[in-house]
N, C-alpha and C. Protein backbone atom coordinates (compact mmCIF):
# COMPACT_ATOMS: atom_id res chain seq x y z
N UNK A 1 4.96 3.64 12.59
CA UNK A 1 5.07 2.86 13.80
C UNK A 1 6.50 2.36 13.94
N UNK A 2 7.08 2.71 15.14
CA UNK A 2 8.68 1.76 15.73
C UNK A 2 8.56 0.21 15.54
N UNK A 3 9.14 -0.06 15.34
CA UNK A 3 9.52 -1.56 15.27
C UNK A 3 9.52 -2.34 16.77
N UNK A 4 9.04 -1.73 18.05
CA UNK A 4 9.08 -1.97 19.16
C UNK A 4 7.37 -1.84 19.35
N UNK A 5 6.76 -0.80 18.60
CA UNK A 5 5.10 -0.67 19.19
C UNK A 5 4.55 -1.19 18.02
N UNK A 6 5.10 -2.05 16.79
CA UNK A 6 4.12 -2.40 15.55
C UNK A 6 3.94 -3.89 16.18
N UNK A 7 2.62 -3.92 16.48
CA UNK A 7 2.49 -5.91 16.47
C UNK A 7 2.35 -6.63 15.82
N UNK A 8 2.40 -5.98 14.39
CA UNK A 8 2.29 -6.82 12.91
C UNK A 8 3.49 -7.40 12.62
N UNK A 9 3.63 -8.80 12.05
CA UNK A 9 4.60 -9.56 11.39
C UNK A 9 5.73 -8.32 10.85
N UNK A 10 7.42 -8.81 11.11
CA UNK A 10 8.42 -7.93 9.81
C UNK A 10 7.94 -8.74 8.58
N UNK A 11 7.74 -7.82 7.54
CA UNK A 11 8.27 -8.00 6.14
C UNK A 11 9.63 -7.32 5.49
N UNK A 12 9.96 -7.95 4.83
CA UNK A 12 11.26 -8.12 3.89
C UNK A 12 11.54 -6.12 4.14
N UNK A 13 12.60 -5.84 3.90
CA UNK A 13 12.69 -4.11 3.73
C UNK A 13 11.61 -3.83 2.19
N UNK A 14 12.31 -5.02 0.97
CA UNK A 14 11.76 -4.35 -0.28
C UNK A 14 10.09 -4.66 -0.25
N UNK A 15 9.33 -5.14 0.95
CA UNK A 15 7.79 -5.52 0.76
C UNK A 15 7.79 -3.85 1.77
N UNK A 16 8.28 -3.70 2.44
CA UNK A 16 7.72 -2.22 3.31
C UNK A 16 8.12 -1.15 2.81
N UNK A 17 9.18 -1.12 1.55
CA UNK A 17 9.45 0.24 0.60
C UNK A 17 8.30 0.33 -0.52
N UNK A 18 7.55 -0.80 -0.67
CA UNK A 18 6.80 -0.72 -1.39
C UNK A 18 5.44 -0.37 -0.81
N UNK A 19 5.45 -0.84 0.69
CA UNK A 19 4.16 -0.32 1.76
C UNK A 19 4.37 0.81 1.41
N UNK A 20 5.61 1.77 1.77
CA UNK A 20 5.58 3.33 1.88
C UNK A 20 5.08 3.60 0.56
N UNK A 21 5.31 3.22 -0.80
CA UNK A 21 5.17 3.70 -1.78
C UNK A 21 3.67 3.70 -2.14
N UNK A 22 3.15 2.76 -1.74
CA UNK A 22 1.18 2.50 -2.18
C UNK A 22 0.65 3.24 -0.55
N UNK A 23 1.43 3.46 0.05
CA UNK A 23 0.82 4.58 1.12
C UNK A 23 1.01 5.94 0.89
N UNK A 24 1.61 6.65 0.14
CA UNK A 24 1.86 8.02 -0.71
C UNK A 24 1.09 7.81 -1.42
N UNK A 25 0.64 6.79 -2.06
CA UNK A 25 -0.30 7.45 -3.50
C UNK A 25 -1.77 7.05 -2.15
N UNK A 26 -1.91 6.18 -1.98
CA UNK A 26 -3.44 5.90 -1.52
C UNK A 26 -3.80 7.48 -0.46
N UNK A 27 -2.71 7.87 0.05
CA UNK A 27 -3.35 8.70 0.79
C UNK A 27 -3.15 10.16 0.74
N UNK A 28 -2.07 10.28 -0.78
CA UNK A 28 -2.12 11.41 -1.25
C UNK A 28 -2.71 11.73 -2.90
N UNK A 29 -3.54 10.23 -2.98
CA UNK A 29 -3.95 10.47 -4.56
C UNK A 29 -5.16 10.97 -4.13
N UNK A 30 -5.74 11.29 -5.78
CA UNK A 30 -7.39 11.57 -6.06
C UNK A 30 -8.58 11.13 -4.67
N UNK A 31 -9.15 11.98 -4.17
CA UNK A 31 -10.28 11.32 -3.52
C UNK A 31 -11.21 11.30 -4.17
N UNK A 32 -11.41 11.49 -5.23
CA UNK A 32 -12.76 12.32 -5.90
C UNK A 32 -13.75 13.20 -5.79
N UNK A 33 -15.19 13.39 -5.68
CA UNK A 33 -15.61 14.16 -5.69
C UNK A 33 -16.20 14.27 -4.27
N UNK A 34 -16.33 13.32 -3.53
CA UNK A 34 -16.92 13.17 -2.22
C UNK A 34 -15.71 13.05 -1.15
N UNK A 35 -15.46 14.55 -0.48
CA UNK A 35 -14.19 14.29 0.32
C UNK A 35 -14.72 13.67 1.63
N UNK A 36 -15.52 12.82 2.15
CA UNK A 36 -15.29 11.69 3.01
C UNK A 36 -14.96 10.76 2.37
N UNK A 37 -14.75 10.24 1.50
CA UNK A 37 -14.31 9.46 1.20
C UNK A 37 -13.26 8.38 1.54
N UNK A 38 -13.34 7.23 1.91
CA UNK A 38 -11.67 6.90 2.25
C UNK A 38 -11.07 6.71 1.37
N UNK A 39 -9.25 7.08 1.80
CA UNK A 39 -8.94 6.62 0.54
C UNK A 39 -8.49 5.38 -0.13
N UNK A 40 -8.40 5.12 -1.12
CA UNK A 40 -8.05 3.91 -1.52
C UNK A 40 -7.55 4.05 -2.82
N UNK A 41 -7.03 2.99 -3.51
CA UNK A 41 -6.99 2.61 -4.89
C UNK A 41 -6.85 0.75 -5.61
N UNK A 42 -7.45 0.69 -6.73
CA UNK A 42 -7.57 -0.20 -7.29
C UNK A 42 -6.49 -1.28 -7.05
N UNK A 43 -6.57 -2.12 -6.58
CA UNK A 43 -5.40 -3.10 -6.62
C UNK A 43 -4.68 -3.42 -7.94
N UNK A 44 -5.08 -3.34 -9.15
CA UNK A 44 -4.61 -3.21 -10.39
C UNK A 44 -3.96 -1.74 -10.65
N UNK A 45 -4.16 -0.76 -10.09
CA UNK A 45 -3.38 0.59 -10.10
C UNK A 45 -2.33 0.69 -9.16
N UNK A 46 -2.40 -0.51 -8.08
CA UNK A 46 -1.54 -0.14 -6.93
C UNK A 46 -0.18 -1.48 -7.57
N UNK A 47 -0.71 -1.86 -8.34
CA UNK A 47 0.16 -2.93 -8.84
C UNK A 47 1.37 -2.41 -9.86
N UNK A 48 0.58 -1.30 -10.86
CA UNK A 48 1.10 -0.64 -11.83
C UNK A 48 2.41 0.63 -11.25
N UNK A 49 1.86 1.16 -9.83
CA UNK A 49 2.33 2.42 -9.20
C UNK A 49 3.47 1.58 -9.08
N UNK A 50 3.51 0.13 -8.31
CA UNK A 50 5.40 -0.21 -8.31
C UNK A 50 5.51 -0.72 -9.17
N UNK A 51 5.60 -0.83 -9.85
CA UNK A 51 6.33 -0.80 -11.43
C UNK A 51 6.72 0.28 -12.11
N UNK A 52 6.44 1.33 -11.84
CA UNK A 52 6.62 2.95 -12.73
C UNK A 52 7.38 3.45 -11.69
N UNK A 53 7.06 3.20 -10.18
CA UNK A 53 7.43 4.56 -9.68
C UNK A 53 9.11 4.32 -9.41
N UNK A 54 10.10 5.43 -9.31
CA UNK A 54 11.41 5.39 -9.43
C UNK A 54 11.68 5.18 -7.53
N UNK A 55 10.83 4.87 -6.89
CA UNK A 55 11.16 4.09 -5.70
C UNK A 55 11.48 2.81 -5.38
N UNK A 56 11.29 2.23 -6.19
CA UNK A 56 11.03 0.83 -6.09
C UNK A 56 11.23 0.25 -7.59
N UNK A 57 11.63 -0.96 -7.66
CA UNK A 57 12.06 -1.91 -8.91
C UNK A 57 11.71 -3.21 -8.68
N UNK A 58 9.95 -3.20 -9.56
CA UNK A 58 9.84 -4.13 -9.28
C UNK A 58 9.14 -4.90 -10.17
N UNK A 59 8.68 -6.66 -10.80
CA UNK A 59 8.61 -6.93 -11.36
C UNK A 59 7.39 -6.91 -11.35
N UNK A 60 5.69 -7.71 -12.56
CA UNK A 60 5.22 -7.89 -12.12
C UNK A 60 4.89 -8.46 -11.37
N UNK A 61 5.57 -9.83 -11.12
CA UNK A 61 5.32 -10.96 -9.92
C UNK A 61 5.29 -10.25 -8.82
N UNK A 62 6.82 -9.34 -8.37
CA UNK A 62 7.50 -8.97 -7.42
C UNK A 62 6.18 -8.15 -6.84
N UNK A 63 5.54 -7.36 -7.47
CA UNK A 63 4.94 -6.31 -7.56
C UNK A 63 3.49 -6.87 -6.62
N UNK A 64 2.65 -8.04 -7.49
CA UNK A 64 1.96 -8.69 -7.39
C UNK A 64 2.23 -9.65 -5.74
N UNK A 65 3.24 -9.91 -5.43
CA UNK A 65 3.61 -10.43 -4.15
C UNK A 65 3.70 -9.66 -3.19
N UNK A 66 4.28 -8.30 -3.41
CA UNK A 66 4.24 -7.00 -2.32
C UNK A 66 3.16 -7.01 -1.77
N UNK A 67 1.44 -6.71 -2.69
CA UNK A 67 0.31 -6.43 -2.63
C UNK A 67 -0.11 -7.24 -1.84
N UNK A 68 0.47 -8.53 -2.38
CA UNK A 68 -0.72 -10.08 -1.32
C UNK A 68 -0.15 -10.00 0.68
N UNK A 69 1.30 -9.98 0.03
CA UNK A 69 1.82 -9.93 1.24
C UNK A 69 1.40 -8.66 2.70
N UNK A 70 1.40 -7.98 2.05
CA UNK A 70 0.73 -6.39 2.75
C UNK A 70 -0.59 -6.86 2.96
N UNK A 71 -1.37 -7.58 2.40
CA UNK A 71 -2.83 -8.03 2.55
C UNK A 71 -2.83 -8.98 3.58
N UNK A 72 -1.84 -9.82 3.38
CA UNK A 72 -2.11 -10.91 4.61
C UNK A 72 -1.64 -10.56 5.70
N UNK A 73 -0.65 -9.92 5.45
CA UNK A 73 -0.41 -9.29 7.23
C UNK A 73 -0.86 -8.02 7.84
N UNK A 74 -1.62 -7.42 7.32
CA UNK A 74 -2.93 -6.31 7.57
C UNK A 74 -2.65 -4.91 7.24
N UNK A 75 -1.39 -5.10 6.61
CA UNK A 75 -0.92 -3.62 6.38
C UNK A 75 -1.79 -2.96 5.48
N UNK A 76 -2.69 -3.49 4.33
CA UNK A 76 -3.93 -2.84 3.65
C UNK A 76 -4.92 -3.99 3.85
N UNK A 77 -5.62 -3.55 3.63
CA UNK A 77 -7.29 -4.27 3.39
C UNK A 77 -7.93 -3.99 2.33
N UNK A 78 -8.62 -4.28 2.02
CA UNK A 78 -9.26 -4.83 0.23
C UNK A 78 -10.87 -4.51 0.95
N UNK A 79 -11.80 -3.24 -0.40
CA UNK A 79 -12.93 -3.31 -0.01
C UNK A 79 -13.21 -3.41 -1.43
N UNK A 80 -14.10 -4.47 -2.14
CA UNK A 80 -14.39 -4.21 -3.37
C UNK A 80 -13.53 -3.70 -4.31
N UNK A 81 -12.37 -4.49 -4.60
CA UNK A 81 -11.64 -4.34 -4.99
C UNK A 81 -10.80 -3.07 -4.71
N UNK A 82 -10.77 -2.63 -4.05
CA UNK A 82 -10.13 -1.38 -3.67
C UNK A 82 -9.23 -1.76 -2.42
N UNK A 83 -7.85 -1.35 -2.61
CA UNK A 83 -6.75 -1.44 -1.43
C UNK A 83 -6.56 -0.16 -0.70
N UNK A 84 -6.75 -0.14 0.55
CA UNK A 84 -6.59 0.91 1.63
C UNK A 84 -6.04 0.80 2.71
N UNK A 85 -5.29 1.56 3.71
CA UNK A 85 -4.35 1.52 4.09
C UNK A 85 -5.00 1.53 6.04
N UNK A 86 -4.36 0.34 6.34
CA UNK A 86 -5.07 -0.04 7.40
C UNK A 86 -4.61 0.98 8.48
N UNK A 87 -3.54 1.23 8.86
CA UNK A 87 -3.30 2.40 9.59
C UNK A 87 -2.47 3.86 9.51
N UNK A 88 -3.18 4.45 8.17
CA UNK A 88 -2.22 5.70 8.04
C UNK A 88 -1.19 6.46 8.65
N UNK A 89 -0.15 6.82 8.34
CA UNK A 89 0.84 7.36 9.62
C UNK A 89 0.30 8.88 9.52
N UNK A 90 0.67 9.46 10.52
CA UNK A 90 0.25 11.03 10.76
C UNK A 90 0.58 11.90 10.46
N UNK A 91 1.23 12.03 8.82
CA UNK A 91 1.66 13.58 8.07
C UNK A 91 1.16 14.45 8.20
């Protein structure tokens, strides 16, 4: 989304490099065995992905604040512990 048609709050650049980064894995990781599935991943895995991945440098706090922050301003949503990505872009 342009920065002219998103009606969601700006976050920081390093909270939306880390959006892009838990939006590559959530929507190019594992679906498992049931491909309707949506996708998602563990908020404790999506915590770990910025910390490892060579996109992003980030602490656990840092890491842990990305996640909440993306939560409160709707960029993912939380189902049972699972974080998913409220509006996928169109690869």
């Amino acid at each position: 989304m342009s920065l002219t048609t998103d009606p969601r709050p700006p976050l920081p650049d390093w909270v939306l490099d880390a959006y892009e980064v838990l939006t590559n894995a959530i929507t190019h990781g594992e679906r498992g065995t049931h491909q309707r599935q949506v996708p998602s991943i563990p908020r404790d895995n999506a915590i770990e992905v910025l910390r490892t991945t060579d996109d992003v440098s980030l602490s656990l706090e840092d890491a842990d604040h990305a996640v909440t922050r993306l939560l409160e301003r709707g960029y993912l949503y939380e189902v049972d512990g699972e974080l998913r990505v409220t509006t996928p872009s169109d690869d």
